[in-house]
Protein backbone atom coordinates (compact mmCIF):
# COMPACT_ATOMS: atom_id res chain seq x y z
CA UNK A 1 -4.14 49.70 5.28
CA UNK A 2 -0.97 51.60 5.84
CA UNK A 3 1.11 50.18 3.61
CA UNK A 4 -1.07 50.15 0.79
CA UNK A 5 -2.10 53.72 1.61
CA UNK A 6 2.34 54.40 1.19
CA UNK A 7 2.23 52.18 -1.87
CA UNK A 8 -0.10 54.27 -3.67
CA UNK A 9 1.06 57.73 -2.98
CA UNK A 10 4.81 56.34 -3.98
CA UNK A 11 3.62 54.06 -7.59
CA UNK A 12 0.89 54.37 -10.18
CA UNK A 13 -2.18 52.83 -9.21
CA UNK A 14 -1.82 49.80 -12.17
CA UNK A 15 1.34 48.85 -10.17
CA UNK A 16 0.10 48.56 -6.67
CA UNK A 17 -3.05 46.18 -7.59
CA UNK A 18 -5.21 47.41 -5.08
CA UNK A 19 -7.70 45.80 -5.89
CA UNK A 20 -6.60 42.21 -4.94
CA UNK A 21 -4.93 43.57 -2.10
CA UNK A 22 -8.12 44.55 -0.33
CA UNK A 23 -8.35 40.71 0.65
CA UNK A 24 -5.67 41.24 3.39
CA UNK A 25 -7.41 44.13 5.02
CA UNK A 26 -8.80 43.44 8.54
CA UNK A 27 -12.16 41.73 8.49
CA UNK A 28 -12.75 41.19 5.04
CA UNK A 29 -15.36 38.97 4.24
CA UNK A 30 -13.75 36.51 1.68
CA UNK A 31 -10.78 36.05 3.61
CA UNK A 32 -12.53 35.33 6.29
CA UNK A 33 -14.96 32.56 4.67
CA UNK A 34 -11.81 31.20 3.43
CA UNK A 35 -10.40 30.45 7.18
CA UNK A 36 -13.54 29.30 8.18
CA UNK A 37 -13.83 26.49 5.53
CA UNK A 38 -10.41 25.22 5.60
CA UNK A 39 -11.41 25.06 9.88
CA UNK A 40 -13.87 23.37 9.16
CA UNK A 41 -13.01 20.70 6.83
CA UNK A 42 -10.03 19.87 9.67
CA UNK A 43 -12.25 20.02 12.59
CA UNK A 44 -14.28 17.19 10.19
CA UNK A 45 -11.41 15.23 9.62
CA UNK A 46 -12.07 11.52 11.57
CA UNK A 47 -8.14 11.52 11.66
CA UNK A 48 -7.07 14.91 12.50
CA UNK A 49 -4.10 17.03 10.07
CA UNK A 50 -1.53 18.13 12.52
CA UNK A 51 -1.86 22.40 11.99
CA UNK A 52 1.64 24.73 12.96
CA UNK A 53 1.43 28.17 12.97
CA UNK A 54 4.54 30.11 13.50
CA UNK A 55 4.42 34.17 14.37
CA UNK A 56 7.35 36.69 14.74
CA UNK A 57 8.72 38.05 18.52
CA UNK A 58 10.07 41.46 16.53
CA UNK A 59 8.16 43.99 14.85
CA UNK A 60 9.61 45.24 11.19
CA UNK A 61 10.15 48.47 9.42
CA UNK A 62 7.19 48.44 7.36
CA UNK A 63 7.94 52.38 6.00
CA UNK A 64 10.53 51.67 4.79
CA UNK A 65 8.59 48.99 2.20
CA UNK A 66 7.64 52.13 0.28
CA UNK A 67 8.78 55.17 1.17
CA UNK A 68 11.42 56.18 3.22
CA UNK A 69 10.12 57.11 6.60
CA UNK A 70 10.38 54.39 9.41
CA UNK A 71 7.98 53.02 10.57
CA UNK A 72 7.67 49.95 12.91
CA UNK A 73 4.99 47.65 12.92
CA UNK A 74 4.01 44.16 14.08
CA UNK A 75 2.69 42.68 10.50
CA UNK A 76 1.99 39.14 11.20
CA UNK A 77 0.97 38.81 15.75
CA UNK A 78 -0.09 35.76 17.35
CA UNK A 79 -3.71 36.09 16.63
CA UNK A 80 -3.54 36.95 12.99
CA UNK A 81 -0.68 34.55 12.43
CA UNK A 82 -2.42 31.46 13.79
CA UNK A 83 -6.10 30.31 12.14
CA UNK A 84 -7.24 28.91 15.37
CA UNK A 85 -6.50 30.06 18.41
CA UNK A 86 -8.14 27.27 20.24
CA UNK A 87 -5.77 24.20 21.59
CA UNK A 88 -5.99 22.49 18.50
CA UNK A 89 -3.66 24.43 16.86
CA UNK A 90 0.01 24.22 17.46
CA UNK A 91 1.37 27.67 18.12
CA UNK A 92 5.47 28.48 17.86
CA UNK A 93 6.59 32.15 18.14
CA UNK A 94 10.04 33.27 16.50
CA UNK A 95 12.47 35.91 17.40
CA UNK A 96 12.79 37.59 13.49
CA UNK A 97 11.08 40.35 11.96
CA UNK A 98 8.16 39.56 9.00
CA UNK A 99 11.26 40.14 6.23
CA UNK A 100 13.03 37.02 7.69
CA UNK A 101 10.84 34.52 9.23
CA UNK A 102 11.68 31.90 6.67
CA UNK A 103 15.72 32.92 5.84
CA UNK A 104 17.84 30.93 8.24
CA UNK A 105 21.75 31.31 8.36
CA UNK A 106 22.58 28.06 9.59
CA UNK A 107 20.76 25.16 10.93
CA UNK A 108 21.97 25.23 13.93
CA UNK A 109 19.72 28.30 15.29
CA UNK A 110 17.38 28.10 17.42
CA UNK A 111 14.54 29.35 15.33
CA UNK A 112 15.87 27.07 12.08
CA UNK A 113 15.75 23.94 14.70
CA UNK A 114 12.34 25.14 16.29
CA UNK A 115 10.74 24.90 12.61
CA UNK A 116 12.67 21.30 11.86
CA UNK A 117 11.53 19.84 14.43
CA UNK A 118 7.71 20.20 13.93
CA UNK A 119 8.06 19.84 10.08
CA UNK A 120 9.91 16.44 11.02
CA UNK A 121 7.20 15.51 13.25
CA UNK A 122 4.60 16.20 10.74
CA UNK A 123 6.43 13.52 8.12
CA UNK A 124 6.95 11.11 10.74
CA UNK A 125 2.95 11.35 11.49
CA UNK A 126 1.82 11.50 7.81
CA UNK A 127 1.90 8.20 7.13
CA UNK A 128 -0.69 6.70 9.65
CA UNK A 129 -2.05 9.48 9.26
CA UNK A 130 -2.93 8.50 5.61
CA UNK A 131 -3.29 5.22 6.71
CA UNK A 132 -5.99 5.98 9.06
CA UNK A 133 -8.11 8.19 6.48
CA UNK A 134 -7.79 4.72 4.41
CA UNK A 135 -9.59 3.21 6.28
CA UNK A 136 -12.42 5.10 6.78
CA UNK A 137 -12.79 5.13 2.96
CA UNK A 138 -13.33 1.49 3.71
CA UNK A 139 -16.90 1.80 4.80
CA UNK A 140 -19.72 -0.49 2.88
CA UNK A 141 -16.79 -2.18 0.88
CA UNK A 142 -15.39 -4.15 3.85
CA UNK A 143 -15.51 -8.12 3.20
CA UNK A 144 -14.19 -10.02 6.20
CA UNK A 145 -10.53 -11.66 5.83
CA UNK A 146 -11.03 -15.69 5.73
CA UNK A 147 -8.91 -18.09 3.89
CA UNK A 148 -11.63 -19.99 1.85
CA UNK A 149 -10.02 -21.54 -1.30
CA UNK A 150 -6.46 -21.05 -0.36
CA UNK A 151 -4.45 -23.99 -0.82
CA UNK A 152 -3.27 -25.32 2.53
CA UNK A 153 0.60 -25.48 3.33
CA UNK A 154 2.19 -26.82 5.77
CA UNK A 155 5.22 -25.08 8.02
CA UNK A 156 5.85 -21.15 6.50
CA UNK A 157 9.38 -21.29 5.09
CA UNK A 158 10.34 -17.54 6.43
CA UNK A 159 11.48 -15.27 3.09
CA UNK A 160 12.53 -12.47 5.04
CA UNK A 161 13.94 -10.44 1.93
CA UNK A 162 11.21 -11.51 -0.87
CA UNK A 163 8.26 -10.11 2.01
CA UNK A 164 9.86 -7.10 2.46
CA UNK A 165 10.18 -6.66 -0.84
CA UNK A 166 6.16 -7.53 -1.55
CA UNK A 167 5.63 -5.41 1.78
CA UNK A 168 7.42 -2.00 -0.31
CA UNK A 169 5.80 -2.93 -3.83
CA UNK A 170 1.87 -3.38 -2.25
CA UNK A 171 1.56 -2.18 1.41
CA UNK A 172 3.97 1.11 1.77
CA UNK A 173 2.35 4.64 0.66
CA UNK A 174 -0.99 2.43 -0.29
CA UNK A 175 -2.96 5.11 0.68
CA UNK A 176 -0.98 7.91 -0.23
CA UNK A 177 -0.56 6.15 -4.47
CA UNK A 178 -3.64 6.01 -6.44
CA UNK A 179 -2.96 3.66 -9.22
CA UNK A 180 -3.16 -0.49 -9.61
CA UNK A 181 -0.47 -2.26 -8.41
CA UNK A 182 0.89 -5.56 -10.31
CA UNK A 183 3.51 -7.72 -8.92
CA UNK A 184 4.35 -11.36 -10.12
CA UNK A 185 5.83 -14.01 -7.81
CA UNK A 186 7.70 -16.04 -9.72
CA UNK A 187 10.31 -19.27 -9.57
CA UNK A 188 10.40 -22.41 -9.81
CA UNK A 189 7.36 -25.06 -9.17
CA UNK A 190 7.79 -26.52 -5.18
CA UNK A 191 9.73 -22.92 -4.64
CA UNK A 192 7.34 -21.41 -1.96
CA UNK A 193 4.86 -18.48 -3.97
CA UNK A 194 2.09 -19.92 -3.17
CA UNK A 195 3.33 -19.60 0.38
CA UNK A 196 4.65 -16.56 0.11
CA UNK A 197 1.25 -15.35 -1.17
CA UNK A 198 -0.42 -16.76 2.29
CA UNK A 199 1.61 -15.30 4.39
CA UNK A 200 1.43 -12.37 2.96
CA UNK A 201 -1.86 -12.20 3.14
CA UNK A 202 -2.13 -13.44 6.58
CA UNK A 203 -0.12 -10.76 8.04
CA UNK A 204 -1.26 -7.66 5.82
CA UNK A 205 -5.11 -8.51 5.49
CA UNK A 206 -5.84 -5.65 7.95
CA UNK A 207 -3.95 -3.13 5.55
CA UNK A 208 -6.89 -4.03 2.45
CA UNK A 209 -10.72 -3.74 2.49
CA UNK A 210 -11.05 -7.45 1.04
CA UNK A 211 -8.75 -10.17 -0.13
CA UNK A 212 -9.66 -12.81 -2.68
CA UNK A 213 -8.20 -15.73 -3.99
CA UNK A 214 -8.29 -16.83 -7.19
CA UNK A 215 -7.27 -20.04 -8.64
CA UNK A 216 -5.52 -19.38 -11.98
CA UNK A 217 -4.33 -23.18 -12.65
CA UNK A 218 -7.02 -22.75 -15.40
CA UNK A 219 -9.71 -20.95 -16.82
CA UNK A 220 -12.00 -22.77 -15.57
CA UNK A 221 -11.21 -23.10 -11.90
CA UNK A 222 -10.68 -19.41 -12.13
CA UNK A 223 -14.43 -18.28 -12.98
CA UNK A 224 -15.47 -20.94 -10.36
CA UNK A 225 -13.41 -19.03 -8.03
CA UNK A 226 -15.00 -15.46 -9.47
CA UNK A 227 -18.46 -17.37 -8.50
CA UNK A 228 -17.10 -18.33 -5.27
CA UNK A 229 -16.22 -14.80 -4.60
CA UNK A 230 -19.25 -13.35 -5.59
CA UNK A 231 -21.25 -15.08 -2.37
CA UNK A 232 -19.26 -12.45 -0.11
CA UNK A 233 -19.78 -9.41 -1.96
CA UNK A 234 -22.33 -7.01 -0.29
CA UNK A 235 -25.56 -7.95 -1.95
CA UNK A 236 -26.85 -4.39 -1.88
CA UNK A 237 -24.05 -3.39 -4.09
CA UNK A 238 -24.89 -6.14 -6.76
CA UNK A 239 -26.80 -6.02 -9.75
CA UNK A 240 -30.30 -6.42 -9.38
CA UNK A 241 -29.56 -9.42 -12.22
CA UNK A 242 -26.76 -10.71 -9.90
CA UNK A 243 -28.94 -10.86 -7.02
CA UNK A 244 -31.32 -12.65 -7.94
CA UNK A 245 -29.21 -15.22 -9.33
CA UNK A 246 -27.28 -15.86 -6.06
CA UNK A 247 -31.12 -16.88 -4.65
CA UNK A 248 -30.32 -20.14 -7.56
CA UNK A 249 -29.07 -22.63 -6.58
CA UNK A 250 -26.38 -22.95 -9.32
CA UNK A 251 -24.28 -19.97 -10.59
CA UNK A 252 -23.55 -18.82 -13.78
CA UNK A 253 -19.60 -18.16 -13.68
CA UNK A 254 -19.26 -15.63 -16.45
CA UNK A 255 -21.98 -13.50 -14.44
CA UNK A 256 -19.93 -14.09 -11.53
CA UNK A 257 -16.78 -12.68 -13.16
CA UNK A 258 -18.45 -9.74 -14.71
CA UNK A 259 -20.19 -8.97 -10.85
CA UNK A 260 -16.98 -9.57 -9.28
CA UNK A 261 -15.17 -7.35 -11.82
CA UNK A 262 -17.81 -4.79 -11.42
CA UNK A 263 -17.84 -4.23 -7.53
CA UNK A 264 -13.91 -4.35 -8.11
CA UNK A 265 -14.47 -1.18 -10.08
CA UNK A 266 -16.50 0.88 -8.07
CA UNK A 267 -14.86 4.55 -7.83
CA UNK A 268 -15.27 4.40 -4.23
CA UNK A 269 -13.84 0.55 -3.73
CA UNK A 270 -9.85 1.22 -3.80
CA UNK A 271 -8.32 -0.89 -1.18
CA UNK A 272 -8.97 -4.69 -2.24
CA UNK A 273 -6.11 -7.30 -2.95
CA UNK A 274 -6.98 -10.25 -5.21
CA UNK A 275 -4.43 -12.98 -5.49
CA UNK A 276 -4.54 -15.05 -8.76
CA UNK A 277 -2.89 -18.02 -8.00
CA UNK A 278 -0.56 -20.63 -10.15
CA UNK A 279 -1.52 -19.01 -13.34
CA UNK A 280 1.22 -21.41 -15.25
CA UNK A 281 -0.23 -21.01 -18.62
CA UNK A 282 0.81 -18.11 -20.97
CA UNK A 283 -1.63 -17.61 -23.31
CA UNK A 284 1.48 -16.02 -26.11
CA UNK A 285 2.29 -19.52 -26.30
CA UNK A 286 0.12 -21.02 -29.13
CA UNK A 287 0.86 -24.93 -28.50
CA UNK A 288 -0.87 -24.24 -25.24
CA UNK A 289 -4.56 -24.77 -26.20
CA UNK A 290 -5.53 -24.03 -22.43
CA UNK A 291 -3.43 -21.14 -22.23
CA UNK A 292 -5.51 -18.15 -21.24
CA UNK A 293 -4.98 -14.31 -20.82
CA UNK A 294 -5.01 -13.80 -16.65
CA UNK A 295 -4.79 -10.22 -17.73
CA UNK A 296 -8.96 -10.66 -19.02
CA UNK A 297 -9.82 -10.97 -15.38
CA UNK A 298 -7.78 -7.96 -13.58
CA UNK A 299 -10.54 -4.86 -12.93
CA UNK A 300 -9.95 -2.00 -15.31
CA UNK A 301 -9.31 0.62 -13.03
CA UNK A 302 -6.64 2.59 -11.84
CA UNK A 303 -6.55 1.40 -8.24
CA UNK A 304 -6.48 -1.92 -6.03
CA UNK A 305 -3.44 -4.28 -5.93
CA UNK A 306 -2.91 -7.91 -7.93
CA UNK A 307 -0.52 -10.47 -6.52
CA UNK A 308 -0.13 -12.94 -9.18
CA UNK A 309 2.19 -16.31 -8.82
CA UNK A 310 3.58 -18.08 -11.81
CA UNK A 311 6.39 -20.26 -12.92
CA UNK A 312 6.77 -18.55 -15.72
CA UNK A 313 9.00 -15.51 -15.85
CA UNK A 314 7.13 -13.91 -18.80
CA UNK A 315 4.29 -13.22 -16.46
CA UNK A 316 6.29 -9.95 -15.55
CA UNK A 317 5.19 -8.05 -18.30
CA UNK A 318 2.06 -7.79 -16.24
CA UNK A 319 3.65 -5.71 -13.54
CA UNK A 320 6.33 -5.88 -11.14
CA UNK A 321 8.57 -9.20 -10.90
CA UNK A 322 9.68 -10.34 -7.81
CA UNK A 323 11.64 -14.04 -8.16
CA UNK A 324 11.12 -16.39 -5.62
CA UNK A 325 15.10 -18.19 -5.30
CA UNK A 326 16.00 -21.31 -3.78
CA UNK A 327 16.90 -21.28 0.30
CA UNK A 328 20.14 -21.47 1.25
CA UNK A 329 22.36 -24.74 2.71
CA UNK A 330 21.19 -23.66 6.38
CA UNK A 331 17.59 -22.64 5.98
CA UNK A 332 16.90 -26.14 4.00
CA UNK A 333 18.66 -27.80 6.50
CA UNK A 334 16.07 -26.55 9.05
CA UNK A 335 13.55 -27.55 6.75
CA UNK A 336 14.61 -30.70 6.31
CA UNK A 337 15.37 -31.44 9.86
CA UNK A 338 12.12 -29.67 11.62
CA UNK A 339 9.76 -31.99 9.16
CA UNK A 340 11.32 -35.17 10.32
CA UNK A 341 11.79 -34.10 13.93
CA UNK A 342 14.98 -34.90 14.03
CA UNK A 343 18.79 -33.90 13.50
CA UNK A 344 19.91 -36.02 10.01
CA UNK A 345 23.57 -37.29 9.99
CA UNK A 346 24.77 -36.79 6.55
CA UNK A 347 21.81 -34.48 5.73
CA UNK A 348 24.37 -32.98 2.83
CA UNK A 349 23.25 -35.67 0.41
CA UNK A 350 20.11 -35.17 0.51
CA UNK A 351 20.39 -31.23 0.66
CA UNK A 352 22.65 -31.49 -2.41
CA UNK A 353 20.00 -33.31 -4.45
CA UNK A 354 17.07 -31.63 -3.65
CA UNK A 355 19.13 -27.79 -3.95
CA UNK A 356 16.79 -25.69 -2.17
CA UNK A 357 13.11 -26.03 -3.22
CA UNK A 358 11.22 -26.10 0.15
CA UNK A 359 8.50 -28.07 -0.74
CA UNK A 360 11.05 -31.19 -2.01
CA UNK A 361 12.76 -30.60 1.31
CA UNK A 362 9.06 -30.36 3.41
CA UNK A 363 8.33 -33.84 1.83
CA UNK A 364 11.49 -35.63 2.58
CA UNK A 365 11.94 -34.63 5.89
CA UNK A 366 8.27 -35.86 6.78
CA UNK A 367 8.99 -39.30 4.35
CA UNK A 368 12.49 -39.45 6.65
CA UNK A 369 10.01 -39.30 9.57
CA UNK A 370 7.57 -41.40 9.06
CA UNK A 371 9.61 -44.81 7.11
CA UNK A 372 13.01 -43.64 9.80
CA UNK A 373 15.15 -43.65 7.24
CA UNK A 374 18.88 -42.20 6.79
CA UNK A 375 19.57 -39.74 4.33
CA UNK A 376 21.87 -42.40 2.29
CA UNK A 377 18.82 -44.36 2.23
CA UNK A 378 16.19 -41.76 1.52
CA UNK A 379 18.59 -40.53 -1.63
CA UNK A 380 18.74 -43.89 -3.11
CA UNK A 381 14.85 -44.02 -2.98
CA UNK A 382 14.08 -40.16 -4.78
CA UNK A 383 16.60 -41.05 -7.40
CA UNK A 384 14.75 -44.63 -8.17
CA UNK A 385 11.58 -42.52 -8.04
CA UNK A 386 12.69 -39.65 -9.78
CA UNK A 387 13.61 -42.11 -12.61
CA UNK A 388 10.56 -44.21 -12.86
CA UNK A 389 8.63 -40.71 -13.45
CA UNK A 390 10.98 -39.75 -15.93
């Protein structure tokens, strides 16, 4: 090499580091095995890395490195500069020297908005791009979406804010954030989190591997949904213990859990949601003799998302909290009126009493439809209720 050859005539040999320069000299065998792998671990990919290689339009004065006799020279061409010279590389030339390809002035040059633009494009693609590698990770861990054991609801009250919100804490950079995500729904009881949780999973199931419910209104129906779960689990990636007992006819629910929890934890299993439903009970508070800790029954690993929904704000020490408010005057309005399929003169009173909880407002607008009655009337009957339960 030239320059090297310039180097070591001008410095002591210690400072040149020949040595570990050789690397760079035409043909070398190391360097070359070292292009050839990272080609072919993109040529592999299922979902292809986008690859830019940018090369210089004006040779530099490489005597004058060391030295001081000029000397021109082309140091990085098109063919050295790009790894693949084949159509699957993206190719951009520039018009600098070697000394200045990456020094820009202003960003309004050419060059400066040549190199923008394809690094822009690049973070545009990455995140389908991780996306799509996500799911081929997918593979023998893929249990099909159904809605077995999920409470039914009636008419989805939209919460455009509180799903974009669940949408940015479990679904955005998924693929690109290895860790377990936590998030609590929480509000009041009638509020719409068990909804919330529905929908949600409705319209994202295509973004996880598997979704499970789980009933958390106790510890009991909680295993039974573990046991439940454990039916749709791959069988070849069971226990041998846990495969013969699904050939029983009756299950043993803290074998279910620890199977369930298991498969949950394989390395290679990173994409699943489970939803643990109206878990109400807290087991920090001791007069609660049913209380239990949901927290027993999350996989200990480092990866797969938890949607939990609770009435109880405490719950948010789990994770992240997300409250679940109370719809405003128009939106329960429009519950009120769609459920009793009809516009409701004097629908204030009744709006006023039951302040915002969709599922108070889902009832009395189907109550309104079915008995006909007026708001004035339908008042006077919730508070006589309302007071008989109390």
């Amino acid at each position: 090499m030239e320059m090297l050859e310039a180097a070591q005539r001008e410095y002591n040999n210690d400072q040149v580091q020949s040595t570990a320069l050789e690397v760079l000299q035409p043909g070398n065998v190391y360097l070359q095995e070292v292009v050839d792998g990272f080609l072919k671990k993109m040529r592999g990919q299922t979902s292809k890395t986008r690859i830019a290689c940018f090369y210089e339009l004006k040779a530099s004065d490489v005597g004058k490195i060391v030295g001081g006799q000029s000397r021109t020279r082309f140091v990085v061409s098109e063919s050295s500069g790009c790894l693949d010279l084949s159509d699957a590389t993206s190719k951009y030339s520039l018009s600098r020297t070697h000394f200045n390809m990456n020094k820009f002035g202003k960003a309004t040059e050419e060059d400066f908005e040549t190199v923008a633009e394809v690094i822009e494009g690049m973070v545009n693609e990455s995140p389908k791009l991780v996306w799509a590698r996500s799911q081929s990770d997918y593979g023998k861990h893929k249990v099909d979406f159904h809605l077995k054991g999920v409470p039914t609801v009636g008419k989805f009250v939209q919460r455009d804010a509180e799903m974009r919100e669940l949408e940015q804490l479990l679904v955005k950079n998924t693929a690109a954030v290895r860790r377990q995500k936590v998030v609590v729904l929480h509000g009041l009881g009638g509020i719409g989190k068990t909804q919330l949780a529905v929908e949600f999973a409705r319209k994202h199931h295509h973004c996880f591997s598997s979704i499970f419910w789980v009933d958390g209104a106790s510890e009991a129906s909680l295993k039974q949904s573990f046991a439940s779960i454990m039916r749709t689990l791959p069988q070849d990636e069971l226990t041998a213990d846990g495969v013969e007992m699904l050939k029983l006819s009756t299950i043993d629910v803290n074998v279910a859990v620890h199977e369930c929890l298991r498969w949950l934890s394989l390395p290679t299993n990173q994409h699943w949601l489970v939803i643990f439903d109206n878990v109400d009970r807290d087991y920090h508070d001791k007069d609660d003799v049913q209380a239990f800790n949901v927290k027993t029954y999350f996989p200990s690993t480092d990866y797969g998302s938890i949607l939990v929904t609770s009435r109880l704000a405490s719950l948010q020490r789990l994770g992240s909290g997300l409250k679940v408010r109370t719809v405003d005057t128009e939106q329960a309005r429009e519950i009120l009126e769609n459920n009793a399929g009809r516009a409701i003169d004097n629908a204030g009173i009744v709006l006023k009493r039951l302040d915002g909880l969709p599922l108070a407002l889902t009832q009395a607008g189907s109550y309104m439809q079915e008995t006909n009655m007026s708001a004035l009337s339908y008042t006077k009957y919730y508070n006589s209720t309302w007071k008989r339960l109390i």
